[in-house]
Protein backbone atom coordinates (compact mmCIF):
# COMPACT_ATOMS: atom_id res chain seq x y z
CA UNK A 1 36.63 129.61 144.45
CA UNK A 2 36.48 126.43 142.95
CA UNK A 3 40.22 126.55 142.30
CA UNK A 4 40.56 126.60 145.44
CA UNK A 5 38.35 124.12 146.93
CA UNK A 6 40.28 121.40 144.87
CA UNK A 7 43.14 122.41 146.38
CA UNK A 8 41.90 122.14 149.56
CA UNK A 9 40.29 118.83 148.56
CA UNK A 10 43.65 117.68 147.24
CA UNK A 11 45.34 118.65 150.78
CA UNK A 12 42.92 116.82 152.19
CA UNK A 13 43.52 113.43 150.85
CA UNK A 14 47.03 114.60 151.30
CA UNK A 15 46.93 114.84 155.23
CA UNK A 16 45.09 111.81 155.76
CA UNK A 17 47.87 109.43 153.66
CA UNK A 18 51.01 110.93 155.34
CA UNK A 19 51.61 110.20 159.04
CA UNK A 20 53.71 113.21 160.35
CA UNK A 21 55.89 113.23 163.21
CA UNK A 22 55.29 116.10 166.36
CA UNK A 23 58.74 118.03 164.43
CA UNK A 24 56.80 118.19 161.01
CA UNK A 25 54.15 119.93 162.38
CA UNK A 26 56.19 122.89 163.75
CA UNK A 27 56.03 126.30 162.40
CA UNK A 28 58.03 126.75 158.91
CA UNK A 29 60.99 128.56 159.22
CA UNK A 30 61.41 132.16 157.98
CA UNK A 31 63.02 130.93 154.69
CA UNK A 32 59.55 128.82 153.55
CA UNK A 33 57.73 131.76 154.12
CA UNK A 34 55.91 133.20 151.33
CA UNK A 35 54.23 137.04 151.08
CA UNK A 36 50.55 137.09 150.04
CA UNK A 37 48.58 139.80 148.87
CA UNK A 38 46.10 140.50 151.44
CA UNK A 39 43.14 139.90 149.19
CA UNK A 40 44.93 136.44 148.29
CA UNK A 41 45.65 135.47 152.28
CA UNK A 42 41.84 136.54 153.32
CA UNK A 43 40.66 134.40 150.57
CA UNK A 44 42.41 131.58 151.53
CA UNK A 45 41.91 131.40 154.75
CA UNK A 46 38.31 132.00 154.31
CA UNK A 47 38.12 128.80 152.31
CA UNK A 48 40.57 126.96 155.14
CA UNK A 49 37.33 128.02 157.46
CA UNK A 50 34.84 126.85 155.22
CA UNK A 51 36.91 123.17 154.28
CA UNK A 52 36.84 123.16 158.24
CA UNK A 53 32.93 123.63 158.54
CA UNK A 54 32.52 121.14 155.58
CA UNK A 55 34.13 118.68 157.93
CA UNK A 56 37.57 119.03 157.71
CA UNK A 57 39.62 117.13 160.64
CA UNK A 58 40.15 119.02 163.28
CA UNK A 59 43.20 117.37 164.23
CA UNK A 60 44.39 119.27 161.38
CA UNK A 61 43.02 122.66 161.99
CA UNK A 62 46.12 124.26 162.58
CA UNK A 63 48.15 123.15 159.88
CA UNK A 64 46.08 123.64 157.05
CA UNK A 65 46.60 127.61 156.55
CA UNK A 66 50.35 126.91 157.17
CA UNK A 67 50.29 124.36 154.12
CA UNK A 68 48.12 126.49 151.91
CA UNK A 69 49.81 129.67 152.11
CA UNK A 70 53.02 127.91 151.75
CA UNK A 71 53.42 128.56 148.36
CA UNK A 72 53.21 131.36 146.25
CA UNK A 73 50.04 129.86 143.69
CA UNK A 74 46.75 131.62 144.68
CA UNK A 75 45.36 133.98 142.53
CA UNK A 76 42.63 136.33 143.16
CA UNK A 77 42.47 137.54 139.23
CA UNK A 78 44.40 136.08 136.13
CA UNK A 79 46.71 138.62 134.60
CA UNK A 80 50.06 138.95 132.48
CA UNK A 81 52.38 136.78 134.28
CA UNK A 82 55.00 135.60 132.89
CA UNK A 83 55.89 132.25 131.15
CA UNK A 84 56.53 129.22 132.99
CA UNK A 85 60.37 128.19 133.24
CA UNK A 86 60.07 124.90 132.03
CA UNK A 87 61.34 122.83 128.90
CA UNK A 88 59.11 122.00 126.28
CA UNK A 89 57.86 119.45 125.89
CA UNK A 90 58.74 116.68 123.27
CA UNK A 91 56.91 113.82 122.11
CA UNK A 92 58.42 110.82 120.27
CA UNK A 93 56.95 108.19 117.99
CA UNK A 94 58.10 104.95 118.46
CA UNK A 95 59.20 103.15 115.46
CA UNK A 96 56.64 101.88 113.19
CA UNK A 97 54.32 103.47 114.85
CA UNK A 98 50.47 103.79 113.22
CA UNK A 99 48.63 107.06 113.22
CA UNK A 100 44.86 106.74 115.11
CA UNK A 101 42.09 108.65 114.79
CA UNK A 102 39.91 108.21 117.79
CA UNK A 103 36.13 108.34 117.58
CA UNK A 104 34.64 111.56 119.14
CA UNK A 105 33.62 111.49 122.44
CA UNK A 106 30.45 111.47 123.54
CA UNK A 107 29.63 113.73 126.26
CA UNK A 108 26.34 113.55 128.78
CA UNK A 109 23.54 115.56 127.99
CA UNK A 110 24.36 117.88 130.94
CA UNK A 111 27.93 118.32 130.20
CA UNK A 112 26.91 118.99 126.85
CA UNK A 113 24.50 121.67 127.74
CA UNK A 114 27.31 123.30 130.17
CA UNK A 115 29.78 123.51 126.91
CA UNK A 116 27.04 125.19 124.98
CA UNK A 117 26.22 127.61 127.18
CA UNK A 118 29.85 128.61 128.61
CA UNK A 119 29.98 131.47 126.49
């Protein structure tokens, strides 16, 4: 759930930066439709419901569940999908560069209780 109350949270902010025109709010077209899982689309828009009860703008009301079941990235249960298709990753010195060793971190007690006990 969390997961996706950032989301929502992100989407959020999002809205309320963009101005959108009367033609961006209109329905997506059968090509930017995605297919949920019914567990994954009840979830969602269970959490769209709660976001709006949380005090969500209503102005808004109708295009939130359009923009969060948009794409194909909820998850009701993590599982063997496969691998990302992306590049890796590569990381380059610059010249004369000089290692660092940082100093550990040091962590509030409640954040440090929370690692301890996430077993």
């Amino acid at each position: 759930e969390s997961t996706f109350r950032g989301s929502l949270t992100y989407w959020r902010c999002h809205l309320r930066l963009t101005r959108r025109t009367k033609t961006d709010l209109d329905d997506p077209t059968a090509e930017d439709a995605v297919q949920h899982d019914e567990e994954v689309r009840d979830g969602m828009l269970e959490l769209v419901e709660k976001e709006i009860a949380d005090g969500f703008a209503l102005s808004f009301k109708q295009e939130l569940p359009r923009i969060a079941l948009r794409f194909d990235l909820w998850r009701t249960r993590l599982g063997a999908d496969p691998p990302a298709k992306v590049p890796p990753m590569r990381i380059r010195l610059k010249p004369n560069a000089k290692s660092y060793r940082s100093k550990a971190r040091k962590y509030p007690p409640n954040v440090r209780r929370c690692y301890w006990n996430h077993d």
